[in-house]
C-alpha atoms as a PDB file:
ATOM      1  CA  UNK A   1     -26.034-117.659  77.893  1.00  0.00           C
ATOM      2  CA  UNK A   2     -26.639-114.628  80.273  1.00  0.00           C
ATOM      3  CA  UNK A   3     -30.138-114.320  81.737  1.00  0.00           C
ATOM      4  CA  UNK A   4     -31.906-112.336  84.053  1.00  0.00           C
ATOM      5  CA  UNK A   5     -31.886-109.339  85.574  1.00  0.00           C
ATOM      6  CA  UNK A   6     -30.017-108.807  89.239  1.00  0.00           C
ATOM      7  CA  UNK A   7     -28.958-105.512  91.797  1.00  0.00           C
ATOM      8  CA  UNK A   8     -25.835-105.730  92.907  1.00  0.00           C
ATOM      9  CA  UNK A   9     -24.462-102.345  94.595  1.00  0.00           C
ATOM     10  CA  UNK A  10     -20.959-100.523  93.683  1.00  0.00           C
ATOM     11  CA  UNK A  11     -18.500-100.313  96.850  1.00  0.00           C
ATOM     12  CA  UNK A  12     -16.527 -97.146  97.184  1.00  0.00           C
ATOM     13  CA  UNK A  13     -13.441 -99.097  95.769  1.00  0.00           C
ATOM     14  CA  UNK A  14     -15.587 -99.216  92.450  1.00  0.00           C
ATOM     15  CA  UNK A  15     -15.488-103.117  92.804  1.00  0.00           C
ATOM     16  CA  UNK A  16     -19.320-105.016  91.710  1.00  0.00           C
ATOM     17  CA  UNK A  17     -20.255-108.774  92.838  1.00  0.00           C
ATOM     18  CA  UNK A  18     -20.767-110.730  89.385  1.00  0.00           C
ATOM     19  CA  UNK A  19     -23.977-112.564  89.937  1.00  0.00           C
ATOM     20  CA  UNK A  20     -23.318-115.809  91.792  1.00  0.00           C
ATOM     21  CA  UNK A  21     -24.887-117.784  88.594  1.00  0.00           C
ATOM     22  CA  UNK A  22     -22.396-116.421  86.201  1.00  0.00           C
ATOM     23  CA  UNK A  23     -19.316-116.339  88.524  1.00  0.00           C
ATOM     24  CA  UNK A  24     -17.840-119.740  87.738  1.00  0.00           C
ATOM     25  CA  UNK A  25     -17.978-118.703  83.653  1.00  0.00           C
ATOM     26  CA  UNK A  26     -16.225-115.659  83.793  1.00  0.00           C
ATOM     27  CA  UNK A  27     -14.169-116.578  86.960  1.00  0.00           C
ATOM     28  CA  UNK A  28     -10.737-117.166  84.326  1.00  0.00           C
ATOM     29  CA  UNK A  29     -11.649-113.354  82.893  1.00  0.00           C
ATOM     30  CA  UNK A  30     -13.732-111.041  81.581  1.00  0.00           C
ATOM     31  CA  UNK A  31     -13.332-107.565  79.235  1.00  0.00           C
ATOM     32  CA  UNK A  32     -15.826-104.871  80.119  1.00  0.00           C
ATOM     33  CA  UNK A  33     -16.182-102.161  77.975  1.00  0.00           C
ATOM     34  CA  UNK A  34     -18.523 -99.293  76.621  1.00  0.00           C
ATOM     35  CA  UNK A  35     -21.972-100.358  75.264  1.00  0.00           C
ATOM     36  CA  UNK A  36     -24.352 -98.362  73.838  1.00  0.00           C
ATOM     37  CA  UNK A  37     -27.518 -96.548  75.444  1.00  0.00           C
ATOM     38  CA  UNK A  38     -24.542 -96.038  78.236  1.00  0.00           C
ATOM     39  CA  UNK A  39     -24.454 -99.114  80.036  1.00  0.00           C
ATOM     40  CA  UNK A  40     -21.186-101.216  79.946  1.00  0.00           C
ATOM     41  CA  UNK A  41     -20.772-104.615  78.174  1.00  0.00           C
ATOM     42  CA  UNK A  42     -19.383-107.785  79.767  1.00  0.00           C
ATOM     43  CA  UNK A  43     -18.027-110.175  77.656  1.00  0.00           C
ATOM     44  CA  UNK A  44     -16.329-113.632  78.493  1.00  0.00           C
ATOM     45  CA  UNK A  45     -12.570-113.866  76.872  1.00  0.00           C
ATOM     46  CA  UNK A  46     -13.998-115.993  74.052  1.00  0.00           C
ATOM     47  CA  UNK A  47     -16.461-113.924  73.122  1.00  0.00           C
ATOM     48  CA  UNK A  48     -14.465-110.363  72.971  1.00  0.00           C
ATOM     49  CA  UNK A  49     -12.103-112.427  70.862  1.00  0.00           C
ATOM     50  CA  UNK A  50     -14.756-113.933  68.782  1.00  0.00           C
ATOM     51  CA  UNK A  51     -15.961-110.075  68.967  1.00  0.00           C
ATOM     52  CA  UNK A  52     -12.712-108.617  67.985  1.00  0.00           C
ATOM     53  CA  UNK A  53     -12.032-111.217  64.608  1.00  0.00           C
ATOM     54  CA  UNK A  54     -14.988-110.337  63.254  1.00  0.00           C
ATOM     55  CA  UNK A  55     -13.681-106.093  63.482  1.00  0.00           C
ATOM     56  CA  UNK A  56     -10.765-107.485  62.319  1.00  0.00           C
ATOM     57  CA  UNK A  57     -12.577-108.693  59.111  1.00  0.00           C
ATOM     58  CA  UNK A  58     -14.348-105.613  58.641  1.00  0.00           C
ATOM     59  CA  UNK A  59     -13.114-102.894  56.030  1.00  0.00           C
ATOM     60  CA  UNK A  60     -10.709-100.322  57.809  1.00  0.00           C
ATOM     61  CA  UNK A  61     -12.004 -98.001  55.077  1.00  0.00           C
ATOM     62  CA  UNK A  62     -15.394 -98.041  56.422  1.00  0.00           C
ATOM     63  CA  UNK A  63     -15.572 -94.966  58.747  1.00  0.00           C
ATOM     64  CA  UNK A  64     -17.818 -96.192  61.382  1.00  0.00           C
ATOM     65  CA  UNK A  65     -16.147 -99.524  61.740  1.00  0.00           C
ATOM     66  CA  UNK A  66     -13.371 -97.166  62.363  1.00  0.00           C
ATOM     67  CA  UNK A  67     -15.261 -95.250  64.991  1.00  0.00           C
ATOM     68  CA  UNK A  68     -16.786 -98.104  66.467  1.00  0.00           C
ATOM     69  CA  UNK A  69     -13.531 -99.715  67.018  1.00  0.00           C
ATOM     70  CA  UNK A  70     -11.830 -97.097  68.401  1.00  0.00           C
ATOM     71  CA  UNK A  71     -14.250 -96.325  71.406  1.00  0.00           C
ATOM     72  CA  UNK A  72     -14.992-100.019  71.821  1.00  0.00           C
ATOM     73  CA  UNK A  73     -11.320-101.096  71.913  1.00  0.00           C
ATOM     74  CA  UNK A  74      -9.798 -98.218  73.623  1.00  0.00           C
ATOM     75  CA  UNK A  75     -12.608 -98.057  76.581  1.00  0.00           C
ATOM     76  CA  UNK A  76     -12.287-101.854  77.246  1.00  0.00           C
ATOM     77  CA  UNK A  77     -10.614-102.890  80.189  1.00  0.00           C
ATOM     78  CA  UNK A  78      -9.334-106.530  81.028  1.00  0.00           C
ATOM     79  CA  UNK A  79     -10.626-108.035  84.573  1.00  0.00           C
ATOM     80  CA  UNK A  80     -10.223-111.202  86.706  1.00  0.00           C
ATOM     81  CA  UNK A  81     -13.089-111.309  89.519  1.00  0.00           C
ATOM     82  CA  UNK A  82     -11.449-111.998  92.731  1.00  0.00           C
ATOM     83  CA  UNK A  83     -11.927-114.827  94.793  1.00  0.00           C
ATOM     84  CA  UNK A  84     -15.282-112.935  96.042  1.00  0.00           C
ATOM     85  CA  UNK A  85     -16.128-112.527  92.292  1.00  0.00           C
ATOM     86  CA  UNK A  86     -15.990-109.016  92.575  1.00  0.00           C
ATOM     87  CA  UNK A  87     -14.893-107.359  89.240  1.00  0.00           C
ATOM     88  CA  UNK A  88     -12.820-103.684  89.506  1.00  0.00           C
ATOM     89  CA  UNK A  89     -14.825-101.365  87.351  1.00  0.00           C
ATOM     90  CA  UNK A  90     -12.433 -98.779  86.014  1.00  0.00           C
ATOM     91  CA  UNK A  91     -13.548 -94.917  86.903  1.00  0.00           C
ATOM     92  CA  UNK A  92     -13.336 -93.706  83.208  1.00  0.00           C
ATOM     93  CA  UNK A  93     -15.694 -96.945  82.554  1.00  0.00           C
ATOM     94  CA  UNK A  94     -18.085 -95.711  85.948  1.00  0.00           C
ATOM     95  CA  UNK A  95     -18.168 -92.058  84.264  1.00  0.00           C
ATOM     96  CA  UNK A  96     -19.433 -93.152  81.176  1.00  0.00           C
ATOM     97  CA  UNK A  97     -22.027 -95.319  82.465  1.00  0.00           C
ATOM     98  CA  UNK A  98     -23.168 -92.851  85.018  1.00  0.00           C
ATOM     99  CA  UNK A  99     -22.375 -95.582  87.682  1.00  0.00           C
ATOM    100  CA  UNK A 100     -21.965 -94.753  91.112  1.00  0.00           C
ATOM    101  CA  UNK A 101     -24.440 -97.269  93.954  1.00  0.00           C
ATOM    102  CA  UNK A 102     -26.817 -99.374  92.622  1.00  0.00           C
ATOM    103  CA  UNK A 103     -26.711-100.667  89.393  1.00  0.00           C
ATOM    104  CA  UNK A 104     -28.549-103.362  87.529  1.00  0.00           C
ATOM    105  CA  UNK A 105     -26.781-106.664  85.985  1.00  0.00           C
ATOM    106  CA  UNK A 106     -28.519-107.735  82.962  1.00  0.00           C
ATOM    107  CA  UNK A 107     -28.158-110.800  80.799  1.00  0.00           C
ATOM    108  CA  UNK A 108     -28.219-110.100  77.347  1.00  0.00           C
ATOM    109  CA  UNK A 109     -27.694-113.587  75.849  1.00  0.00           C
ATOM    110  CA  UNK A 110     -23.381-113.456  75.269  1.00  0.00           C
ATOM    111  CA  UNK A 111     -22.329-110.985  77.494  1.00  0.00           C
ATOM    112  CA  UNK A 112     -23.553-108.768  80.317  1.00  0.00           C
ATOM    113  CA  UNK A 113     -24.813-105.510  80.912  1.00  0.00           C
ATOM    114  CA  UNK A 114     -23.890-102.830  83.830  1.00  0.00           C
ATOM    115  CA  UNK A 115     -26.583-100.255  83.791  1.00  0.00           C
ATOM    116  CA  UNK A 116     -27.258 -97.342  86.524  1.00  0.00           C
ATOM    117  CA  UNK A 117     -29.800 -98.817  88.638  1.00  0.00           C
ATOM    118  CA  UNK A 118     -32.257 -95.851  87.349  1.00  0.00           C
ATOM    119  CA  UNK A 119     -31.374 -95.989  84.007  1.00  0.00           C
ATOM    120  CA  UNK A 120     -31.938 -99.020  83.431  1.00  0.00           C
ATOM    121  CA  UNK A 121     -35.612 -98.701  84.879  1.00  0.00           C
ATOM    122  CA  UNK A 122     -35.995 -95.494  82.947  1.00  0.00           C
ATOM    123  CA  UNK A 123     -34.618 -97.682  79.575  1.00  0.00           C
ATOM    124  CA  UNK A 124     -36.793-100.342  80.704  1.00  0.00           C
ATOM    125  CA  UNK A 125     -39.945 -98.522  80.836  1.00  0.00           C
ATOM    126  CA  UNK A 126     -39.682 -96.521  77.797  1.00  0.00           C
ATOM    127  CA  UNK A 127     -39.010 -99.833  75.548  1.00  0.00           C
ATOM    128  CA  UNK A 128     -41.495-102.416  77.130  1.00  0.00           C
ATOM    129  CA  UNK A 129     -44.249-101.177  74.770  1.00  0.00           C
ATOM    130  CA  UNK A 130     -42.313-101.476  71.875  1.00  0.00           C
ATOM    131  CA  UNK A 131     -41.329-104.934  72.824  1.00  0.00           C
ATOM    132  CA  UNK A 132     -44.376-106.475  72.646  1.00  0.00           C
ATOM    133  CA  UNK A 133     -45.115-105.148  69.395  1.00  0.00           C
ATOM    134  CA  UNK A 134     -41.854-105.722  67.893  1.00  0.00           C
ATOM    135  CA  UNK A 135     -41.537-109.861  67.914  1.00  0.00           C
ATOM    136  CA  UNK A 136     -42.499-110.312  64.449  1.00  0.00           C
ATOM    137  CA  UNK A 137     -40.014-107.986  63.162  1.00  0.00           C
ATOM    138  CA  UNK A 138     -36.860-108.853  65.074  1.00  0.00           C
ATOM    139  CA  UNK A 139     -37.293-112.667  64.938  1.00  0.00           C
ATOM    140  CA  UNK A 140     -40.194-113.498  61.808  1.00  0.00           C
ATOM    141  CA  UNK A 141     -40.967-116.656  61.936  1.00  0.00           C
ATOM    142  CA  UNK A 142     -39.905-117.566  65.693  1.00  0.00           C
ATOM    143  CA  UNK A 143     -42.102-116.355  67.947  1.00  0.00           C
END
């Protein structure tokens, strides 16, 4: 499970330190890829794959399984942190983000998230509100 919030800072290689906390999980590999509200997921092997069978069991007639698919798939980008767990971000990946200094690593329960550092502070603010009034909808019962 991926918690927290943290600020790492892009080098001009593109390259991002993985939280230390989360290094030792994803140190055998990792798929980033495009998420929505432009940030980029990151996703442990096992669950991309676990990810990927379940697109595998959706109807290819379906149109936007199709579309999701196709962005999702064809953005993604296979990574092994290096022995400074520093992951490569690809450019095309940076672009779509809008990633270029500081960025904020979020945990979002089974994978990661690479926002812009602003961005994410902009997102942040706009859905805090809605948040707090949204519990009993999202999770009835739970909270």
């Amino acid at each position: 499970m991926f918690l927290g919030t943290h600020h790492p800072r892009l080098d001009e290689k593109g390259r991002l330190f993985l939280p230390a906390k989360y290094r030792e999980e994803l140190a055998e590999g990792l798929v980033i890829t495009k998420g929505q509200e432009r940030c980029l997921y990151v996703f442990p092997v096992e669950e991309f794959q676990r990810i990927t069978e379940a697109l595998r069991t959706a109807p290819v007639t379906a149109k936007a399984v199709r579309d999701y698919s196709r962005v999702f798939f064809a953005g993604a980008s296979d990574e092994t942190p290096d022995k400074q767990g520093r992951i490569t971000i690809p450019q095309s990946l940076r672009e779509y983000a809008g990633l270029h200094r500081d960025c904020a690593v979020i945990g979002a329960n089974t994978r990661l998230e690479i926002w812009d550092a602003a961005a994410w502070e902009t997102y942040l603010a706009a859905q805090e509100q809605a948040f707090s009034e949204l519990s009993e909808e999202v999770l009835p019962g739970v909270l």
